[in-house]
PDB file of N, CA and C in Angstrom:
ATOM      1  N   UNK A   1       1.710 -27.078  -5.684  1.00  0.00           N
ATOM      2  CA  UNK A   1       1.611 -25.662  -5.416  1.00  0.00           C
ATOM      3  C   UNK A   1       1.157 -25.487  -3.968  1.00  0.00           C
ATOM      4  N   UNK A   2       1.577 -24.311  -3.407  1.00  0.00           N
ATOM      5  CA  UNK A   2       1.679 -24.101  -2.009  1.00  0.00           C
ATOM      6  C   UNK A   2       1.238 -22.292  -2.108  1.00  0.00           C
ATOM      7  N   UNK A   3       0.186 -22.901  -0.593  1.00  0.00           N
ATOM      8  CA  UNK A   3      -0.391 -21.177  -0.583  1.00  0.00           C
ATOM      9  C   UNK A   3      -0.211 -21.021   0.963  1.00  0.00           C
ATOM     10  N   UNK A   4       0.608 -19.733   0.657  1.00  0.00           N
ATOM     11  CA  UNK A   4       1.571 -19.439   1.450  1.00  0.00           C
ATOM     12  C   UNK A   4       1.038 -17.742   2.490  1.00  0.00           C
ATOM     13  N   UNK A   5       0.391 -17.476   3.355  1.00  0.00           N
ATOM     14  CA  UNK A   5       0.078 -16.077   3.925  1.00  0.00           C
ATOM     15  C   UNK A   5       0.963 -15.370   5.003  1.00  0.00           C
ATOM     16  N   UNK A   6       1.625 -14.472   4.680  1.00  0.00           N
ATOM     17  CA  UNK A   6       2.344 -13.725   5.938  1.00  0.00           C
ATOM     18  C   UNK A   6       2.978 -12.307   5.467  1.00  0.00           C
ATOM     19  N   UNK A   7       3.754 -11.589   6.017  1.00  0.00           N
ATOM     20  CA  UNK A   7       4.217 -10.250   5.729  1.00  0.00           C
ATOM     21  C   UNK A   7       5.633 -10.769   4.438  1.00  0.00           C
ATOM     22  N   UNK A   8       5.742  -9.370   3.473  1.00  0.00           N
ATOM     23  CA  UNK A   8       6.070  -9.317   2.682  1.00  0.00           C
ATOM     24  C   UNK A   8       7.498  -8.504   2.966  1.00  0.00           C
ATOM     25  N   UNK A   9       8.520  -8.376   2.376  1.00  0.00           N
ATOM     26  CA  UNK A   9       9.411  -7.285   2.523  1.00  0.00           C
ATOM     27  C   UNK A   9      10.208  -7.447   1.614  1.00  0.00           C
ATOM     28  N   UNK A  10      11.066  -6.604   0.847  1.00  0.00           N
ATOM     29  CA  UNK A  10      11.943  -6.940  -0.164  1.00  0.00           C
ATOM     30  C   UNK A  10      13.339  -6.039   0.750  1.00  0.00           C
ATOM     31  N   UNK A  11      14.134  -6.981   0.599  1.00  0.00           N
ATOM     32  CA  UNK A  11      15.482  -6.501   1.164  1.00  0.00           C
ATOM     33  C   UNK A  11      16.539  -6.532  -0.066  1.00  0.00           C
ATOM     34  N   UNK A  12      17.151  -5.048   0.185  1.00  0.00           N
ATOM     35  CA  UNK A  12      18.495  -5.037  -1.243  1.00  0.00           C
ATOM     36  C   UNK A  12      19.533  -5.669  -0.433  1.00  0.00           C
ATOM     37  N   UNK A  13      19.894  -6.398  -1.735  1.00  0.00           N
ATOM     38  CA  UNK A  13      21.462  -7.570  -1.147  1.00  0.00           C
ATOM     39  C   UNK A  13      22.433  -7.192  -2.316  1.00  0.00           C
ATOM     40  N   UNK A  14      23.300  -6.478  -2.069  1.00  0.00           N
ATOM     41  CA  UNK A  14      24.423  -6.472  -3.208  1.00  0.00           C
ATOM     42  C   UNK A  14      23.878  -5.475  -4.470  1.00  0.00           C
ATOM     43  N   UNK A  15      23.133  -4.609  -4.148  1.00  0.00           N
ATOM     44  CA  UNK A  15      22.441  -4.072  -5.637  1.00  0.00           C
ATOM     45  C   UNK A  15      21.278  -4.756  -6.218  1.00  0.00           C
ATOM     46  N   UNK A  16      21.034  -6.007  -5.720  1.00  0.00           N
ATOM     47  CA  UNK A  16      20.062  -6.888  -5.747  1.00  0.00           C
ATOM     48  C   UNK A  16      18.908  -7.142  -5.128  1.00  0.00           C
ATOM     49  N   UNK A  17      17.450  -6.668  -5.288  1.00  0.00           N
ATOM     50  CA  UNK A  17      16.686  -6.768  -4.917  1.00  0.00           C
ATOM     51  C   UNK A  17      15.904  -8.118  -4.717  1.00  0.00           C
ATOM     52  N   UNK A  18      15.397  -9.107  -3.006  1.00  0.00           N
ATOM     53  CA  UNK A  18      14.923  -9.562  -2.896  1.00  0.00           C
ATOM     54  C   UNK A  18      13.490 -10.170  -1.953  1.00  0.00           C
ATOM     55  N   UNK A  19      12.808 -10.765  -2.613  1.00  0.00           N
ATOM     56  CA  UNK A  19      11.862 -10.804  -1.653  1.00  0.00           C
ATOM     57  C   UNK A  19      11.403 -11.718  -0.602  1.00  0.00           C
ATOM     58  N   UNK A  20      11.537 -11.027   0.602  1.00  0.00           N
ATOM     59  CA  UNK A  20      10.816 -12.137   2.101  1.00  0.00           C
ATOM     60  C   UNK A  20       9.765 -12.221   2.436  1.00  0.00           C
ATOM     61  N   UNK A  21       9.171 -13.181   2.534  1.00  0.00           N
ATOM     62  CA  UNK A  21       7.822 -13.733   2.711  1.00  0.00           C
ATOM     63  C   UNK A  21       7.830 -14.242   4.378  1.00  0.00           C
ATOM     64  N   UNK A  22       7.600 -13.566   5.393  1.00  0.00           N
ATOM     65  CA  UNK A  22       7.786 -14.444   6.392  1.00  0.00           C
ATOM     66  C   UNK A  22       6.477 -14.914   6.883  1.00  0.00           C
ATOM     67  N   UNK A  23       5.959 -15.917   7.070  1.00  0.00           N
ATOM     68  CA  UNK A  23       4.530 -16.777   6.868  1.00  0.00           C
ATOM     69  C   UNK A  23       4.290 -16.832   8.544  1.00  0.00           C
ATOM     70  N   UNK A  24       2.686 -17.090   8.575  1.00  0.00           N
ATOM     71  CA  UNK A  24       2.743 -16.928   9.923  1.00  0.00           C
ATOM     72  C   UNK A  24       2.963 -18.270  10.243  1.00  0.00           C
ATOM     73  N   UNK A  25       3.302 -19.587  10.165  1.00  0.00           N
ATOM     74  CA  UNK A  25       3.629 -20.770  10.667  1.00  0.00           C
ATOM     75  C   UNK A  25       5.248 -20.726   9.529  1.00  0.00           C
ATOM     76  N   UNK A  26       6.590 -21.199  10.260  1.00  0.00           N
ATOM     77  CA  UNK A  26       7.282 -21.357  10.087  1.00  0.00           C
ATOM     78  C   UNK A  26       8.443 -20.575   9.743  1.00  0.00           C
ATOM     79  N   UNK A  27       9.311 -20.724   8.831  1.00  0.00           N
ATOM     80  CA  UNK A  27      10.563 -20.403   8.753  1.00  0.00           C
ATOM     81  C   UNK A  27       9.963 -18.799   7.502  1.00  0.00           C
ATOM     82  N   UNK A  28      11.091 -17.866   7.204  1.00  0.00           N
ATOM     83  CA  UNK A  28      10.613 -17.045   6.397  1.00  0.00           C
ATOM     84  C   UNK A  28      11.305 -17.954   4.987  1.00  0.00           C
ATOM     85  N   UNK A  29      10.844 -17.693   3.839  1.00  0.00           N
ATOM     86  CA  UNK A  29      11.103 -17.920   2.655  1.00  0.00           C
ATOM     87  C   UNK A  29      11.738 -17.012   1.409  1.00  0.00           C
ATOM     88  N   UNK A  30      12.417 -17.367   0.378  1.00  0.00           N
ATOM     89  CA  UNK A  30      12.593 -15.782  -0.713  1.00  0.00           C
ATOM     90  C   UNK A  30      11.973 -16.716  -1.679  1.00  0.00           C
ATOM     91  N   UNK A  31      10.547 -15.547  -2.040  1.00  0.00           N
ATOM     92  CA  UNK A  31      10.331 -15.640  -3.539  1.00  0.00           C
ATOM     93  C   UNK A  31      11.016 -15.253  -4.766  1.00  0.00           C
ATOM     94  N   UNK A  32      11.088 -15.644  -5.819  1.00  0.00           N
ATOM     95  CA  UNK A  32      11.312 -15.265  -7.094  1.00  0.00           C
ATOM     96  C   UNK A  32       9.730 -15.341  -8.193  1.00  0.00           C
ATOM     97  N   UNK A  33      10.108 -14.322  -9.117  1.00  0.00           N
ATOM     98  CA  UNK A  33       9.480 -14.251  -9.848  1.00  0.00           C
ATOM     99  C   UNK A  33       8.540 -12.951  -9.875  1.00  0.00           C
ATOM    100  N   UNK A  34       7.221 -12.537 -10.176  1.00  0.00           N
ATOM    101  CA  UNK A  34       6.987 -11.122 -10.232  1.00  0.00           C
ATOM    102  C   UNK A  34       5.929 -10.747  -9.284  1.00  0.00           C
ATOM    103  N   UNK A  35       6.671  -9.922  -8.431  1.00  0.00           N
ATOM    104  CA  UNK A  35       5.692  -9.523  -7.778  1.00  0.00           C
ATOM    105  C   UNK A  35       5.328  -7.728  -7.383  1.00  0.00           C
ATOM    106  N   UNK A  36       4.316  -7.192  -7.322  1.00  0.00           N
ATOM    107  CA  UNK A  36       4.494  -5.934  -7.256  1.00  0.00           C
ATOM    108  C   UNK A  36       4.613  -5.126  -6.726  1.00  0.00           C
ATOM    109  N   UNK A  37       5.538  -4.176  -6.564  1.00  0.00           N
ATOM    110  CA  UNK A  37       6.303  -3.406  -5.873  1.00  0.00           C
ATOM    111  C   UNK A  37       4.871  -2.731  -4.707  1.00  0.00           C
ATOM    112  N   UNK A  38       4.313  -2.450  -5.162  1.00  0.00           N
ATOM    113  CA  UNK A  38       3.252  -1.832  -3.889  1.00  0.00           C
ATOM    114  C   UNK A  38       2.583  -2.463  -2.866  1.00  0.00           C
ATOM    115  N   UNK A  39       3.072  -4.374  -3.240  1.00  0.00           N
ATOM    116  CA  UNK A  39       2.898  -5.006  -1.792  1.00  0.00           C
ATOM    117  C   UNK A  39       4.161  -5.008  -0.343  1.00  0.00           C
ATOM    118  N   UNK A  40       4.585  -4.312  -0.995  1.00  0.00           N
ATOM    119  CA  UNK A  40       5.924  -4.402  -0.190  1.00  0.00           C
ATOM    120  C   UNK A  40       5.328  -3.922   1.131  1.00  0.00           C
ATOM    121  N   UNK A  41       5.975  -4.383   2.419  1.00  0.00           N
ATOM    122  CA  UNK A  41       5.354  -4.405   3.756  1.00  0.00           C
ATOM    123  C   UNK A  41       4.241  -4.657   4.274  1.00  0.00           C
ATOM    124  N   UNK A  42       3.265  -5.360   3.299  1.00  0.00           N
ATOM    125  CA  UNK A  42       1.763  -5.936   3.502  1.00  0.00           C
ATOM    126  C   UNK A  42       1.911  -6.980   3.703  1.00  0.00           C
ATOM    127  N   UNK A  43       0.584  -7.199   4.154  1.00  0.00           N
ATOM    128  CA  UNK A  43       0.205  -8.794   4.503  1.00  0.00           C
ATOM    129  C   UNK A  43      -0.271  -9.626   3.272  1.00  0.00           C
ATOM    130  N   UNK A  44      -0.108 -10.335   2.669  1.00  0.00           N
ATOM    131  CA  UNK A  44      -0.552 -10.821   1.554  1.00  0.00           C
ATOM    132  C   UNK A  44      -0.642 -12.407   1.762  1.00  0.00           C
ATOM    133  N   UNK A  45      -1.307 -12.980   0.825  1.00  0.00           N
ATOM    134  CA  UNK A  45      -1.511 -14.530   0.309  1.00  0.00           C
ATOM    135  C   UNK A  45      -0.972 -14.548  -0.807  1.00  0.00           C
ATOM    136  N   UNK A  46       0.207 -15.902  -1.186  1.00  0.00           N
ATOM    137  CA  UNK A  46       0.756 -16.004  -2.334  1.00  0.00           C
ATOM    138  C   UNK A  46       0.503 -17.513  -2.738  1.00  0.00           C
ATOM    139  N   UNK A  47       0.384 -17.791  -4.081  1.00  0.00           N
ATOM    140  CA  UNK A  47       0.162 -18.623  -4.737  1.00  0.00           C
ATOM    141  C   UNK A  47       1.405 -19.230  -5.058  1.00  0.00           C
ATOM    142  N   UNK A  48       2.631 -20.228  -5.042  1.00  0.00           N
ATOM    143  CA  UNK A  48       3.805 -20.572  -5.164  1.00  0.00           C
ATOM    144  C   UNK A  48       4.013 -22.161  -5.289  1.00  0.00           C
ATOM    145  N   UNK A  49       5.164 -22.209  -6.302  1.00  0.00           N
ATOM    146  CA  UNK A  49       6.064 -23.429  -6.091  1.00  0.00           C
ATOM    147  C   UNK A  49       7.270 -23.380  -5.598  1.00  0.00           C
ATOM    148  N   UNK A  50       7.707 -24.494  -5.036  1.00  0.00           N
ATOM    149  CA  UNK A  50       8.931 -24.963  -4.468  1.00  0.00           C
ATOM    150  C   UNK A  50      10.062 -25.286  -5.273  1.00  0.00           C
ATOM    151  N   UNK A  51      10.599 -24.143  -5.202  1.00  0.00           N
ATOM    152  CA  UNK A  51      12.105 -24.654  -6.125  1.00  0.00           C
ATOM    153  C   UNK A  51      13.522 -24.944  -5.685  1.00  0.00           C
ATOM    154  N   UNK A  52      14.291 -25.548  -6.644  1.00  0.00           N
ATOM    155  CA  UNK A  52      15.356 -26.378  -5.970  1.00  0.00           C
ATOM    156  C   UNK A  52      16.282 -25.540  -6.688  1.00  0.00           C
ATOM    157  N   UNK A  53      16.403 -24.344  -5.759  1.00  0.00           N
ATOM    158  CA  UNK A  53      17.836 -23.644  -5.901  1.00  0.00           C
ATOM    159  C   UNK A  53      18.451 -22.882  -4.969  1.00  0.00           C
ATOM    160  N   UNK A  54      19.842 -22.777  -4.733  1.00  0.00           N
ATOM    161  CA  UNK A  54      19.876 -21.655  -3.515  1.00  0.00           C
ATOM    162  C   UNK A  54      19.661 -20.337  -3.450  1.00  0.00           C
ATOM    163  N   UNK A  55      18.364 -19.809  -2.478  1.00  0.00           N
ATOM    164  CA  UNK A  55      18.294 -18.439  -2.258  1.00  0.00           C
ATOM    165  C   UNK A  55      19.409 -17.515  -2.187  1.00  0.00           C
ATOM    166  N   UNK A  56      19.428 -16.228  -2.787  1.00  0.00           N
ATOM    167  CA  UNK A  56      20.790 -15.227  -2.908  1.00  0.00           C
ATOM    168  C   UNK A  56      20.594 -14.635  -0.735  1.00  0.00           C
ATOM    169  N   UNK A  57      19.568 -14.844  -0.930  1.00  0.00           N
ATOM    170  CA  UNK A  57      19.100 -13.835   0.734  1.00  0.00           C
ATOM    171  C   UNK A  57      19.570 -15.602   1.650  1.00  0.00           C
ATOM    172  N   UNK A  58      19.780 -16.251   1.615  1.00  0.00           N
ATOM    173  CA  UNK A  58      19.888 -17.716   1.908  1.00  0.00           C
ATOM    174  C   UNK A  58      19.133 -17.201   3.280  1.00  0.00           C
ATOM    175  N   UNK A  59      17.985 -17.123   3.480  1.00  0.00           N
ATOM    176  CA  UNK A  59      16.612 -17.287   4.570  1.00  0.00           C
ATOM    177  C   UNK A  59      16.252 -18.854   4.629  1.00  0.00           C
ATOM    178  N   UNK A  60      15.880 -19.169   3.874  1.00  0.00           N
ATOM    179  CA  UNK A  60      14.934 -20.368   4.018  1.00  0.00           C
ATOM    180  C   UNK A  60      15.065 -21.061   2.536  1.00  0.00           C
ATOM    181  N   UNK A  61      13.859 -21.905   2.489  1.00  0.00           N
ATOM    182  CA  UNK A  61      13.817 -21.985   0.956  1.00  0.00           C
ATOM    183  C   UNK A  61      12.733 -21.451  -0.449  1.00  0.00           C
ATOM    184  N   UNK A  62      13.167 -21.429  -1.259  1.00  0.00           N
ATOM    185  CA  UNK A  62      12.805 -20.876  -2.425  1.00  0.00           C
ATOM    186  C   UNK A  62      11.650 -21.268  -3.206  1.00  0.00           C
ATOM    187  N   UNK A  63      10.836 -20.258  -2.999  1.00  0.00           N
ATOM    188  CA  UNK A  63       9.215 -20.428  -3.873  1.00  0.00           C
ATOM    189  C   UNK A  63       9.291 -19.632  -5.248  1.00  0.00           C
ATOM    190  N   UNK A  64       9.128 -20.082  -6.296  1.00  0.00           N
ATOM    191  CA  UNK A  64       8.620 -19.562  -7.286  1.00  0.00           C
ATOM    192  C   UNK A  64       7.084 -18.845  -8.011  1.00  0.00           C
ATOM    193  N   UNK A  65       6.658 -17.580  -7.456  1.00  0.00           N
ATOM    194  CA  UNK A  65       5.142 -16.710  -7.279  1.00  0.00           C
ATOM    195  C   UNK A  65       4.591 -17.487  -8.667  1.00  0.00           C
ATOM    196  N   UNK A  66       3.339 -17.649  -8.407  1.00  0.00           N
ATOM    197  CA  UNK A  66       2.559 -17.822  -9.112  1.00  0.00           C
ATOM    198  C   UNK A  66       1.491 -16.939  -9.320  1.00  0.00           C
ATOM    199  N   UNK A  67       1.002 -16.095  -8.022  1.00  0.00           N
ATOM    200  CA  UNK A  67       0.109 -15.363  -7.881  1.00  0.00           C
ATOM    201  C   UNK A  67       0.239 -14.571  -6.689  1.00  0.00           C
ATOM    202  N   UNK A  68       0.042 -13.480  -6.019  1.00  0.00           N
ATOM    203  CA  UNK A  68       0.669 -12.733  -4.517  1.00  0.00           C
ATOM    204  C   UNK A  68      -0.509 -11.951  -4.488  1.00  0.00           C
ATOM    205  N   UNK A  69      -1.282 -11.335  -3.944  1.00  0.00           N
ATOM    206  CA  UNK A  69      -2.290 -10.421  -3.641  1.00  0.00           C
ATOM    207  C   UNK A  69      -2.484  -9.854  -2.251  1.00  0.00           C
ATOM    208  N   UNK A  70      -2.878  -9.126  -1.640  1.00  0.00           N
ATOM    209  CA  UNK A  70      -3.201  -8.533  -0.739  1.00  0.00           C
ATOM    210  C   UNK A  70      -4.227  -9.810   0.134  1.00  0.00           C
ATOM    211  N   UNK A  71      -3.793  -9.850   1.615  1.00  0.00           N
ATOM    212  CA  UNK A  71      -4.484 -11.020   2.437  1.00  0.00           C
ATOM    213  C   UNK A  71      -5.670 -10.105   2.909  1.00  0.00           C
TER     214      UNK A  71
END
């Protein structure tokens, strides 16, 4: 598990809502899994695993939330 801090944003792709995590060291990432709509454009710390699938937003690679909160 990987804890991950930087700005949040959810971008619609196709009718499809997804979420960018862009961290302050490195590449941005798309989470999956649940996170809540009222962090959207905050700074937050997320709790995540690394998963082996291709992102729909193809940014970077793919964390699965474990936990997201306000930084």
């Amino acid at each position: 598990m990987e804890t991950l801090t930087g700005d949040l944003r959810r971008d619609e792709l196709g009718g499809a809502g997804v979420w960018i995590l862009t961290p302050d060291r490195g590449r941005p990432v798309q989470l999956v899994g649940a996170v809540d709509m009222k962090l959207e454009g905050r700074r937050v710390t997320v709790k995540a695993r690394p998963v082996e699938q291709l992102g729909f937003a193809m940014v970077g690679p793919v964390y699965e939330v474990v936990q997201v909160h306000p930084a």
